[in-house]
PDB file of N, CA and C in Angstrom:
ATOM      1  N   UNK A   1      87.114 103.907  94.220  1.00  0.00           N
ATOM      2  CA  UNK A   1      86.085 104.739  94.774  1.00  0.00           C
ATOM      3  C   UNK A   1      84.833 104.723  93.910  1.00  0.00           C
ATOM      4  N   UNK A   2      85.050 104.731  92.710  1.00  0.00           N
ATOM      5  CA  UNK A   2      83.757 104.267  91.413  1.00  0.00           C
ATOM      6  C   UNK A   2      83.117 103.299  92.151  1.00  0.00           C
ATOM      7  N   UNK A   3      83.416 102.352  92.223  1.00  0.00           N
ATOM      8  CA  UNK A   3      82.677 101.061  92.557  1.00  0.00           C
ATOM      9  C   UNK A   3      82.514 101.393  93.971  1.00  0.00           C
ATOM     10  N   UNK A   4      82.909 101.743  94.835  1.00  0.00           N
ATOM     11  CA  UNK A   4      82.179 102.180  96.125  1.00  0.00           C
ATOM     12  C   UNK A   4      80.985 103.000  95.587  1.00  0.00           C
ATOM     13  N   UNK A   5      81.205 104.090  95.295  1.00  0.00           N
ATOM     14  CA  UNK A   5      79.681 104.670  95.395  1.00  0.00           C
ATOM     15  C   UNK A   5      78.758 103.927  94.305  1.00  0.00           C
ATOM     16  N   UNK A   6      78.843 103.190  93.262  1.00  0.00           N
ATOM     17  CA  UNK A   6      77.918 102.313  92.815  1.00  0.00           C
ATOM     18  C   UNK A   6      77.346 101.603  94.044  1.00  0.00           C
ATOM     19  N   UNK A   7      78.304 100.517  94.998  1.00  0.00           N
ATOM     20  CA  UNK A   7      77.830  99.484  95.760  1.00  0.00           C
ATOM     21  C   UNK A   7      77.029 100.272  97.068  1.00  0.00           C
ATOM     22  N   UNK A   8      77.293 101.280  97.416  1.00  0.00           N
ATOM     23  CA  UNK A   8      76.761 102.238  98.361  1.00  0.00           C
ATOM     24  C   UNK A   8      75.612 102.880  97.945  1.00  0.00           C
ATOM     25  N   UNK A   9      74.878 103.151  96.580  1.00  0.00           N
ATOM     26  CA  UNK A   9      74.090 103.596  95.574  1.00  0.00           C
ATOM     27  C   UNK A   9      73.883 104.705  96.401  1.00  0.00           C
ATOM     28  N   UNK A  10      75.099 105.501  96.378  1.00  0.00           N
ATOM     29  CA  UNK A  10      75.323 107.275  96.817  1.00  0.00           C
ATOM     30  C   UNK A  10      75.203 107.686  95.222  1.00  0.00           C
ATOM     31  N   UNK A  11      74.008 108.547  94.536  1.00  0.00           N
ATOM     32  CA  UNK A  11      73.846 109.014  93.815  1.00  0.00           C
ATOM     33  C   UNK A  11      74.409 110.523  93.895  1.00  0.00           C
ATOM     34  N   UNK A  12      73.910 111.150  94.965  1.00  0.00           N
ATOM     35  CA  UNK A  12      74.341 112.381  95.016  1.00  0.00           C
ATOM     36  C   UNK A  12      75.992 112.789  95.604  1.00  0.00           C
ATOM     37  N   UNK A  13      76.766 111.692  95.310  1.00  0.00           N
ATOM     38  CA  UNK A  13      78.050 111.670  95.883  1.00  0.00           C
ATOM     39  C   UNK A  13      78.769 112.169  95.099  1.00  0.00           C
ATOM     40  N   UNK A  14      80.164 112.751  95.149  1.00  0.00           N
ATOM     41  CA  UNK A  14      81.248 113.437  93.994  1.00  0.00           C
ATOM     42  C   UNK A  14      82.304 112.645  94.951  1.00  0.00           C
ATOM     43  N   UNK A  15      83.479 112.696  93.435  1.00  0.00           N
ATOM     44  CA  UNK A  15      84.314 111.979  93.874  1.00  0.00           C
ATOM     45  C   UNK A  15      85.704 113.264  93.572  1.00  0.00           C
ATOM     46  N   UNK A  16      86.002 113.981  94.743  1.00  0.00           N
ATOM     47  CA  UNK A  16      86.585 115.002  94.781  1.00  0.00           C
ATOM     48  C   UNK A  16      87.762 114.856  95.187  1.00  0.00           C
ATOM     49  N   UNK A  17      89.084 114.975  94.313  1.00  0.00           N
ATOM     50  CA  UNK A  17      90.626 115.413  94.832  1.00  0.00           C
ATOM     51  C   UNK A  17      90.707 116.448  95.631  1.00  0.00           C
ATOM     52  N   UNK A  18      91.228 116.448  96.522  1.00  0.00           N
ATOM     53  CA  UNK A  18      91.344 118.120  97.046  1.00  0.00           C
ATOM     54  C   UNK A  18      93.135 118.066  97.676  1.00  0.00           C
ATOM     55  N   UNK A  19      93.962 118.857  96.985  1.00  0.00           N
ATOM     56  CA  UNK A  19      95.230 119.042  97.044  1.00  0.00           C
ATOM     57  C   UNK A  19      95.743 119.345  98.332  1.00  0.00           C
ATOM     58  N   UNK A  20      96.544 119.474  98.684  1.00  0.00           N
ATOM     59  CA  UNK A  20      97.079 120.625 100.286  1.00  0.00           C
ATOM     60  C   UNK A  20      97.729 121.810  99.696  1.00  0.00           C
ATOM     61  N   UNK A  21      97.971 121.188  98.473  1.00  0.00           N
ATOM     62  CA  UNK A  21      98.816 122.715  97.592  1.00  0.00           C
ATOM     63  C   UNK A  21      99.011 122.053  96.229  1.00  0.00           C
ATOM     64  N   UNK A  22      99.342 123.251  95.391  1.00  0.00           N
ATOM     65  CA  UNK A  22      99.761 122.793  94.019  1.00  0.00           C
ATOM     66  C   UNK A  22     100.767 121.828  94.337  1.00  0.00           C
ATOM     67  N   UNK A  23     101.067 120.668  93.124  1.00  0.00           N
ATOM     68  CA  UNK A  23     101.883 120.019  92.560  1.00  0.00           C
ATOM     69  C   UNK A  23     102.407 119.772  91.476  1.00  0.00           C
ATOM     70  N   UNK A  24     103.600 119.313  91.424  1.00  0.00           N
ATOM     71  CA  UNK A  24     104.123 119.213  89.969  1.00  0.00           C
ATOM     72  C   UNK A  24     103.592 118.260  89.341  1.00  0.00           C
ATOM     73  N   UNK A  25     102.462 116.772  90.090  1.00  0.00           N
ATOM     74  CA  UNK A  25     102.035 115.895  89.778  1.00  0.00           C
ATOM     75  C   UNK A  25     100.903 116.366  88.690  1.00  0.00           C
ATOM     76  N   UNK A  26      99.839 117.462  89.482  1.00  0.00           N
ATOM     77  CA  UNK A  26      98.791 117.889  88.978  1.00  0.00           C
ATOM     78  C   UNK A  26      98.908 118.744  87.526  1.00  0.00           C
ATOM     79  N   UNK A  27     100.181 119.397  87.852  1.00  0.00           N
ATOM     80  CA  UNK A  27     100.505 119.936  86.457  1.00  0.00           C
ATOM     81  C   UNK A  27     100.889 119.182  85.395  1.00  0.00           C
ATOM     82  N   UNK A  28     101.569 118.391  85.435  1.00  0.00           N
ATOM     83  CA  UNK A  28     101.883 117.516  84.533  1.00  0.00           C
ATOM     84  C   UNK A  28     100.468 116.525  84.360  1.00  0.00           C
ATOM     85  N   UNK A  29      99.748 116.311  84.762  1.00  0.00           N
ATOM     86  CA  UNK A  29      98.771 115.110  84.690  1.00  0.00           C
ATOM     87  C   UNK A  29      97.411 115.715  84.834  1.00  0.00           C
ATOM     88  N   UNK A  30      97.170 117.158  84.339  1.00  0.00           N
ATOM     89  CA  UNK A  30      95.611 117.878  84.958  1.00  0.00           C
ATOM     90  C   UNK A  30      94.857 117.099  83.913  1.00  0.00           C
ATOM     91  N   UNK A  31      94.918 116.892  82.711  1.00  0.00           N
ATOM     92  CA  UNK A  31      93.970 116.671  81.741  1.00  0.00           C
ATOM     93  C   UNK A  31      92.828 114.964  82.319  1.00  0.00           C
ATOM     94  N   UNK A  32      93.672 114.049  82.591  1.00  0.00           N
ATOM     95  CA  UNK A  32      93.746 112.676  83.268  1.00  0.00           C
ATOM     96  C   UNK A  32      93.303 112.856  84.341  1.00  0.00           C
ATOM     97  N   UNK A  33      93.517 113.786  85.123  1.00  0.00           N
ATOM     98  CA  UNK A  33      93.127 113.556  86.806  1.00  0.00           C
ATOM     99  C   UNK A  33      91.590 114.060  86.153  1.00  0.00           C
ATOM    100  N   UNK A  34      91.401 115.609  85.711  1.00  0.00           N
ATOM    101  CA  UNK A  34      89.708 115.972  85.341  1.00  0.00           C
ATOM    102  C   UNK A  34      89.161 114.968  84.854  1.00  0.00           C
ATOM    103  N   UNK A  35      89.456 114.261  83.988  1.00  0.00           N
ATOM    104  CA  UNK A  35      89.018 113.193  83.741  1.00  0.00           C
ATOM    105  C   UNK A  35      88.549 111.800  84.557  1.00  0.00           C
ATOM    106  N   UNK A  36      89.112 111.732  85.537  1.00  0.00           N
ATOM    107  CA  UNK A  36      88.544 110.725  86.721  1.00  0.00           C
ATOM    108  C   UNK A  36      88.225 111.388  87.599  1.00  0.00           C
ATOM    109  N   UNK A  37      88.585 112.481  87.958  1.00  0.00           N
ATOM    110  CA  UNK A  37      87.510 113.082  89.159  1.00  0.00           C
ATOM    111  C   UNK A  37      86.582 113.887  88.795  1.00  0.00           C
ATOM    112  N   UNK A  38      85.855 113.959  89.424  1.00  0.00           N
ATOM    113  CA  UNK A  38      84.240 114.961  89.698  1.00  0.00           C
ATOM    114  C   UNK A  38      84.690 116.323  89.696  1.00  0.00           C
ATOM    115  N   UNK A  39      85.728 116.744  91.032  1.00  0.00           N
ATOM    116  CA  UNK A  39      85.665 117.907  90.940  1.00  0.00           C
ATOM    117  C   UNK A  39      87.362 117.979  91.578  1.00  0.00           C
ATOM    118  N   UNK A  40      87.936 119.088  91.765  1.00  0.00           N
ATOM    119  CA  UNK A  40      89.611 118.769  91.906  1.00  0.00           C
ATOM    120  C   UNK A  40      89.088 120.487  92.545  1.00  0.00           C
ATOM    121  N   UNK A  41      89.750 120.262  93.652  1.00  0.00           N
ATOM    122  CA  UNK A  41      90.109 121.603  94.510  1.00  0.00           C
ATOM    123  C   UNK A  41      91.571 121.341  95.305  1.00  0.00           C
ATOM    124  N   UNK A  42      92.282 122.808  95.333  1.00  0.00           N
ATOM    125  CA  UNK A  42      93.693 123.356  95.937  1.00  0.00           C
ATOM    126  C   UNK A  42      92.716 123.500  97.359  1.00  0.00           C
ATOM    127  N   UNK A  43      93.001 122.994  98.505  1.00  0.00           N
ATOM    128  CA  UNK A  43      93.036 123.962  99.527  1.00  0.00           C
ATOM    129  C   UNK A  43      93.264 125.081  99.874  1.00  0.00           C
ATOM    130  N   UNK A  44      93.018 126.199  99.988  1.00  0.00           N
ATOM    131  CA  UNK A  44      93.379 127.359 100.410  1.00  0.00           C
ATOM    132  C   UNK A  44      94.295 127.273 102.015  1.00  0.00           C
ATOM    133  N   UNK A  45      93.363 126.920 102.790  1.00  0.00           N
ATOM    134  CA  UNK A  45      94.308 127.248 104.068  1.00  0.00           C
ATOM    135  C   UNK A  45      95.410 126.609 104.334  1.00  0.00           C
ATOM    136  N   UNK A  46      95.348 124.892 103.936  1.00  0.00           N
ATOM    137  CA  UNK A  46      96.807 124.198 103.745  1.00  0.00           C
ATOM    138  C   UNK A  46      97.857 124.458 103.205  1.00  0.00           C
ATOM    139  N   UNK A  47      97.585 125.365 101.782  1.00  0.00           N
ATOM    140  CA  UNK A  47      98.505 125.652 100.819  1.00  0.00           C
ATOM    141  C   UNK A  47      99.027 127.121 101.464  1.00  0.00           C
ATOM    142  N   UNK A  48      98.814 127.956 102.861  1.00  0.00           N
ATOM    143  CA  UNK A  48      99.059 128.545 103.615  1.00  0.00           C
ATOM    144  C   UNK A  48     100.478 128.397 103.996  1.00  0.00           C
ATOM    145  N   UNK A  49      99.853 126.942 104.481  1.00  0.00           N
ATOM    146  CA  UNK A  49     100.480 126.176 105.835  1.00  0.00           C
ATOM    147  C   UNK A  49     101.971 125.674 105.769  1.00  0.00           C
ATOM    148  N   UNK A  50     102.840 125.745 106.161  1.00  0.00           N
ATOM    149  CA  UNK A  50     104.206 124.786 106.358  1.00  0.00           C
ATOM    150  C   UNK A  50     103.715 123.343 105.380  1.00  0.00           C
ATOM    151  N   UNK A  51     104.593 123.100 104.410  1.00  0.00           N
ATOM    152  CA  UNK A  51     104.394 122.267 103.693  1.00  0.00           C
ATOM    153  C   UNK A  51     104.641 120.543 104.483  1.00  0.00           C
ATOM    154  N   UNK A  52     104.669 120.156 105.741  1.00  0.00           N
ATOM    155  CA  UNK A  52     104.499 119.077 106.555  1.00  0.00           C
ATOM    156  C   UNK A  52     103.202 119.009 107.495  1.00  0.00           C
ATOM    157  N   UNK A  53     102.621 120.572 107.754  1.00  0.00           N
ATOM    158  CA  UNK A  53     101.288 120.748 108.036  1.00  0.00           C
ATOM    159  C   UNK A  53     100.151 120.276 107.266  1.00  0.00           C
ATOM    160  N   UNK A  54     100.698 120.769 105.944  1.00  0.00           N
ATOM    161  CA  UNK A  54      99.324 120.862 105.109  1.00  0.00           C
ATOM    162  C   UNK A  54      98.902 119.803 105.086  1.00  0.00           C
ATOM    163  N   UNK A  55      99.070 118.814 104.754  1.00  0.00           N
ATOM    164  CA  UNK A  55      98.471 117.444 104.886  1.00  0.00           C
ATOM    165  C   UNK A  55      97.215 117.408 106.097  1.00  0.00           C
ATOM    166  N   UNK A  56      97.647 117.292 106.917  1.00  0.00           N
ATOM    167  CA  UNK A  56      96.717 117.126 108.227  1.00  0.00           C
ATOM    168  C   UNK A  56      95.626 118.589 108.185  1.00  0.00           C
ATOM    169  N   UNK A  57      96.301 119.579 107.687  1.00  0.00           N
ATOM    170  CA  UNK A  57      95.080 120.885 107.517  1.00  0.00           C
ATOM    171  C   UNK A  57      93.731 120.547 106.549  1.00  0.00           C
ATOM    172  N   UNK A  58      94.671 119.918 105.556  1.00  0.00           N
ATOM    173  CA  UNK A  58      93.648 119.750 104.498  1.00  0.00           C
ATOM    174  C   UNK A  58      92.622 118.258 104.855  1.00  0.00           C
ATOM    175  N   UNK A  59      92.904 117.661 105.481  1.00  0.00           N
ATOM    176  CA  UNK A  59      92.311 116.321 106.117  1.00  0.00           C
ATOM    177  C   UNK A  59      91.270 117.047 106.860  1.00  0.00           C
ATOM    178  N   UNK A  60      91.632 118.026 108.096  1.00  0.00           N
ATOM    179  CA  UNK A  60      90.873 118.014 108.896  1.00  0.00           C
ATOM    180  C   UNK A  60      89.687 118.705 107.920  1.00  0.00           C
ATOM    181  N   UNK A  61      89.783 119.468 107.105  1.00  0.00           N
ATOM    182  CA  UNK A  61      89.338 120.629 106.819  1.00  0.00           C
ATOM    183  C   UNK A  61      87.998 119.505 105.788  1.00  0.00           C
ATOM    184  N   UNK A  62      88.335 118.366 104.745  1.00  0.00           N
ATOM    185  CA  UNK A  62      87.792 117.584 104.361  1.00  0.00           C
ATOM    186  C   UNK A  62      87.018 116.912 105.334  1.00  0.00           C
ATOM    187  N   UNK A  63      87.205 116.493 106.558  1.00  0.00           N
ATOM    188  CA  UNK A  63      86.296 116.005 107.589  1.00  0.00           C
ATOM    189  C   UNK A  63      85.332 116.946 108.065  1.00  0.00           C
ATOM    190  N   UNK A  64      85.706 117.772 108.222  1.00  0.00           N
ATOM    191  CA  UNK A  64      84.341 118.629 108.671  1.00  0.00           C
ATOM    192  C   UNK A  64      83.307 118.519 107.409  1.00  0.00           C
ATOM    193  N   UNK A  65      83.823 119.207 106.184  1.00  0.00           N
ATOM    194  CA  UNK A  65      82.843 119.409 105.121  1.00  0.00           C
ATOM    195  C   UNK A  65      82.088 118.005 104.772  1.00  0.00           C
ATOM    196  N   UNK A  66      82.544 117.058 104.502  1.00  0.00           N
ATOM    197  CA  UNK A  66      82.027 115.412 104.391  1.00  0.00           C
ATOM    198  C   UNK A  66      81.109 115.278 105.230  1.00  0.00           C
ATOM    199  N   UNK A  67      79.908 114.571 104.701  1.00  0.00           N
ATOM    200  CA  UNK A  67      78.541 114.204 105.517  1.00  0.00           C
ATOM    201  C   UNK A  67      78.869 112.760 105.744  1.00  0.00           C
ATOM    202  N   UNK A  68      79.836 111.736 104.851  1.00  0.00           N
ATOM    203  CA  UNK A  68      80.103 110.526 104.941  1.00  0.00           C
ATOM    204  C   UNK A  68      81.300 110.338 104.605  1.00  0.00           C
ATOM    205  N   UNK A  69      82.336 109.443 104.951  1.00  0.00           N
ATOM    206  CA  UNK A  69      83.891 109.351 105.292  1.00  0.00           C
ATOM    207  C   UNK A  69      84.198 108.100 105.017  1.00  0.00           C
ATOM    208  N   UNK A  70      84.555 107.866 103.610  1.00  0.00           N
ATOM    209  CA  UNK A  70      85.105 106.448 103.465  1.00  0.00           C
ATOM    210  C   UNK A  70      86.624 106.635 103.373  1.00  0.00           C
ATOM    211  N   UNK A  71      86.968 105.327 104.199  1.00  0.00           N
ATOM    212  CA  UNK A  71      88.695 105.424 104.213  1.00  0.00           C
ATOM    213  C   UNK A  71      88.814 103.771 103.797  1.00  0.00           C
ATOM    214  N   UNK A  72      90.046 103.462 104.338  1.00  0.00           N
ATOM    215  CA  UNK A  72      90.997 102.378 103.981  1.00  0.00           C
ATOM    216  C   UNK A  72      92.044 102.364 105.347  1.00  0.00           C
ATOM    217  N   UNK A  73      91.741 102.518 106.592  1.00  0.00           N
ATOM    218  CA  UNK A  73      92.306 101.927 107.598  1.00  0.00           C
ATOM    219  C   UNK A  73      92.967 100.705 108.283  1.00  0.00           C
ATOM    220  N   UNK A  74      93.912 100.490 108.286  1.00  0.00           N
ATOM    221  CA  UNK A  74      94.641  99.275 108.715  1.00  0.00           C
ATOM    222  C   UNK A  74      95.063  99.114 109.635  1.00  0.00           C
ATOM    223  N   UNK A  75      95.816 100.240 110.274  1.00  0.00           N
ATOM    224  CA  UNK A  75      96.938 100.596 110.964  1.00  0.00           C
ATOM    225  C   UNK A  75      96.187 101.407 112.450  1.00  0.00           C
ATOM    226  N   UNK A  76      96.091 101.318 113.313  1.00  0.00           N
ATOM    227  CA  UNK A  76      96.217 102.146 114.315  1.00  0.00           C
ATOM    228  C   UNK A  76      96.629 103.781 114.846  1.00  0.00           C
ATOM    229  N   UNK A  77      97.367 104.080 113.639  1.00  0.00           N
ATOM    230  CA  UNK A  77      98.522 105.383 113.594  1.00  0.00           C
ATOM    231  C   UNK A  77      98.330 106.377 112.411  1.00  0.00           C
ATOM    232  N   UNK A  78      99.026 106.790 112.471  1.00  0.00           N
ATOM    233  CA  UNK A  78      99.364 107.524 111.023  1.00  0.00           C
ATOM    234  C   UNK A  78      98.151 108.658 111.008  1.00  0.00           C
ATOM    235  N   UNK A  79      98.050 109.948 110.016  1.00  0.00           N
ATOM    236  CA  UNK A  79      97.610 110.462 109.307  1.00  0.00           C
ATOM    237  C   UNK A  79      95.936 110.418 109.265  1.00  0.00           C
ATOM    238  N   UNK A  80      95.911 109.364 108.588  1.00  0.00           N
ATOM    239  CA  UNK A  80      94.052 108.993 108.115  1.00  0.00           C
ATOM    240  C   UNK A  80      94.272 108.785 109.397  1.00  0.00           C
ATOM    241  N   UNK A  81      94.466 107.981 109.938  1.00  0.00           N
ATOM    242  CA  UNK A  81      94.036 107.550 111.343  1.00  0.00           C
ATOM    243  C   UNK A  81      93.465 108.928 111.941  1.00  0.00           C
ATOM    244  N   UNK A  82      94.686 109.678 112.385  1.00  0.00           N
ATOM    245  CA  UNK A  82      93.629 110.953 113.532  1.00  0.00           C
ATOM    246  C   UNK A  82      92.636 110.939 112.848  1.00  0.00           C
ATOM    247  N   UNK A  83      92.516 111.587 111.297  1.00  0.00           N
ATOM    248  CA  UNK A  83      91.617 112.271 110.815  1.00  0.00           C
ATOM    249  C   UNK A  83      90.208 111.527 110.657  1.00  0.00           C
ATOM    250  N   UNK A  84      90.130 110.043 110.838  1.00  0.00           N
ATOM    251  CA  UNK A  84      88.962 109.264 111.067  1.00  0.00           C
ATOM    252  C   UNK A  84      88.409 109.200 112.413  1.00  0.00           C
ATOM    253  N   UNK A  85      89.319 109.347 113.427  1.00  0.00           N
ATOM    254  CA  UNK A  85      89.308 110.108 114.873  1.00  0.00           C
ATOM    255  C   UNK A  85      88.486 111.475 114.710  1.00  0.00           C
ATOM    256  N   UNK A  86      88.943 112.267 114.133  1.00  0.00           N
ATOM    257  CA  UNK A  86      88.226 113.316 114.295  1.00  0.00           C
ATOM    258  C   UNK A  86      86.614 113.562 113.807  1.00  0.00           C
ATOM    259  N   UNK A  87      86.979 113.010 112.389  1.00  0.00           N
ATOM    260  CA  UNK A  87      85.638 112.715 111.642  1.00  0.00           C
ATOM    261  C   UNK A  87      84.196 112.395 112.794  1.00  0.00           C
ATOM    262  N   UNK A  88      85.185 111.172 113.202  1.00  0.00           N
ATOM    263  CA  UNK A  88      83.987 110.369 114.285  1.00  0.00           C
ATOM    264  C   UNK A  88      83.117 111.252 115.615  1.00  0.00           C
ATOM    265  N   UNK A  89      84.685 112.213 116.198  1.00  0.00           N
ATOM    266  CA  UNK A  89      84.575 113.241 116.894  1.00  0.00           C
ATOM    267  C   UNK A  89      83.402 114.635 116.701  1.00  0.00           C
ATOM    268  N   UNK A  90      83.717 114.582 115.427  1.00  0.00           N
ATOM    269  CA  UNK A  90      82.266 114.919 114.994  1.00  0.00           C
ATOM    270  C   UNK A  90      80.650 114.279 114.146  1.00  0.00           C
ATOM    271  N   UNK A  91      81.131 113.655 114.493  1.00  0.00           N
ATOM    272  CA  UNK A  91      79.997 112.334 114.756  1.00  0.00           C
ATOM    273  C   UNK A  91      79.042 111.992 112.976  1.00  0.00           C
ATOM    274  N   UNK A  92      80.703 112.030 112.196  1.00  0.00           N
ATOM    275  CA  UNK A  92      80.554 111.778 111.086  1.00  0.00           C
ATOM    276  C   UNK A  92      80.632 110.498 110.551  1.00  0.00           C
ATOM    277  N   UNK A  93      79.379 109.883 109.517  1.00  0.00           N
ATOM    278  CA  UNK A  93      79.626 108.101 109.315  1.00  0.00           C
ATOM    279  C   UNK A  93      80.337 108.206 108.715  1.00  0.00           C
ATOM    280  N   UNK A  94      81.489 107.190 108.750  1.00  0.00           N
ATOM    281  CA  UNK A  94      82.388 106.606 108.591  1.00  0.00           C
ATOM    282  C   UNK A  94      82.399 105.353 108.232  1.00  0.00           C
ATOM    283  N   UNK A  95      82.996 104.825 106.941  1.00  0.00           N
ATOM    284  CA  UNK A  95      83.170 103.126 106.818  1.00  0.00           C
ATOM    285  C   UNK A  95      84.276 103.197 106.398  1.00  0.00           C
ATOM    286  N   UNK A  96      84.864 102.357 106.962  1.00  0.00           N
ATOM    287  CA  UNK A  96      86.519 101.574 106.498  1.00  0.00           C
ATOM    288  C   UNK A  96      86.463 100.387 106.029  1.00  0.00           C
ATOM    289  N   UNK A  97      86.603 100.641 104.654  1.00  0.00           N
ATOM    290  CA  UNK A  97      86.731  99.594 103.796  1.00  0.00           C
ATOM    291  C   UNK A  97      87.660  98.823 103.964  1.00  0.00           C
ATOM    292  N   UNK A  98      88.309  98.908 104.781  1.00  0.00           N
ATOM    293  CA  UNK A  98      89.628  97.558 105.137  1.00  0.00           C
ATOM    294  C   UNK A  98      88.867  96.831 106.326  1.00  0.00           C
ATOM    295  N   UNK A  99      87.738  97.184 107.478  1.00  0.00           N
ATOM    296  CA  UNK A  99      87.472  96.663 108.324  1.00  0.00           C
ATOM    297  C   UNK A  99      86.406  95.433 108.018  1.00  0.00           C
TER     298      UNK A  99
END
């Protein structure tokens, strides 16, 4: 993602984790993750949610807020998929770096 926003020369871009809920990953590894990301946010409403929800809560919830939507699409299905569906739905740019 570094080298995307270099090659994109998005200056005002952050390169933001945003969780669906705590993890044991993040706890064990917070020092390293602050360290490569910009900014690291828990979802609130995902971390609500049925822990097979949250995923897709916290997606959608990242698509709305995003002015620009880079993914890695391959597949037809899955997950990213709706949520680049939706993105678009709200008539957010989008590039897929696999296309």
């Amino acid at each position: 993602m570094r080298r995307t926003q270099k090659n994109l020369e998005r200056g005002n871009s952050a390169l933001v984790l945003v969780l669906p809920y705590m993890t044991d990953e993040y706890r064990k590894n917070t020092a390293a993750l602050e360290n490569y990301y910009d900014e690291i946010e828990i979802c609130e409403q995902s971390a609500k949610c049925h822990y097979k929800a949250a995923f897709s809560v916290r997606n959608r919830l990242m698509a709305e807020r995003s002015d620009l939507v880079i993914c890695c699409i391959q597949h037809e299905s899955g997950g990213a998929y709706q949520t680049v569906k939706y993105a678009q739905k709200l008539n957010k740019t989008v590039i897929n770096l696999a296309a």
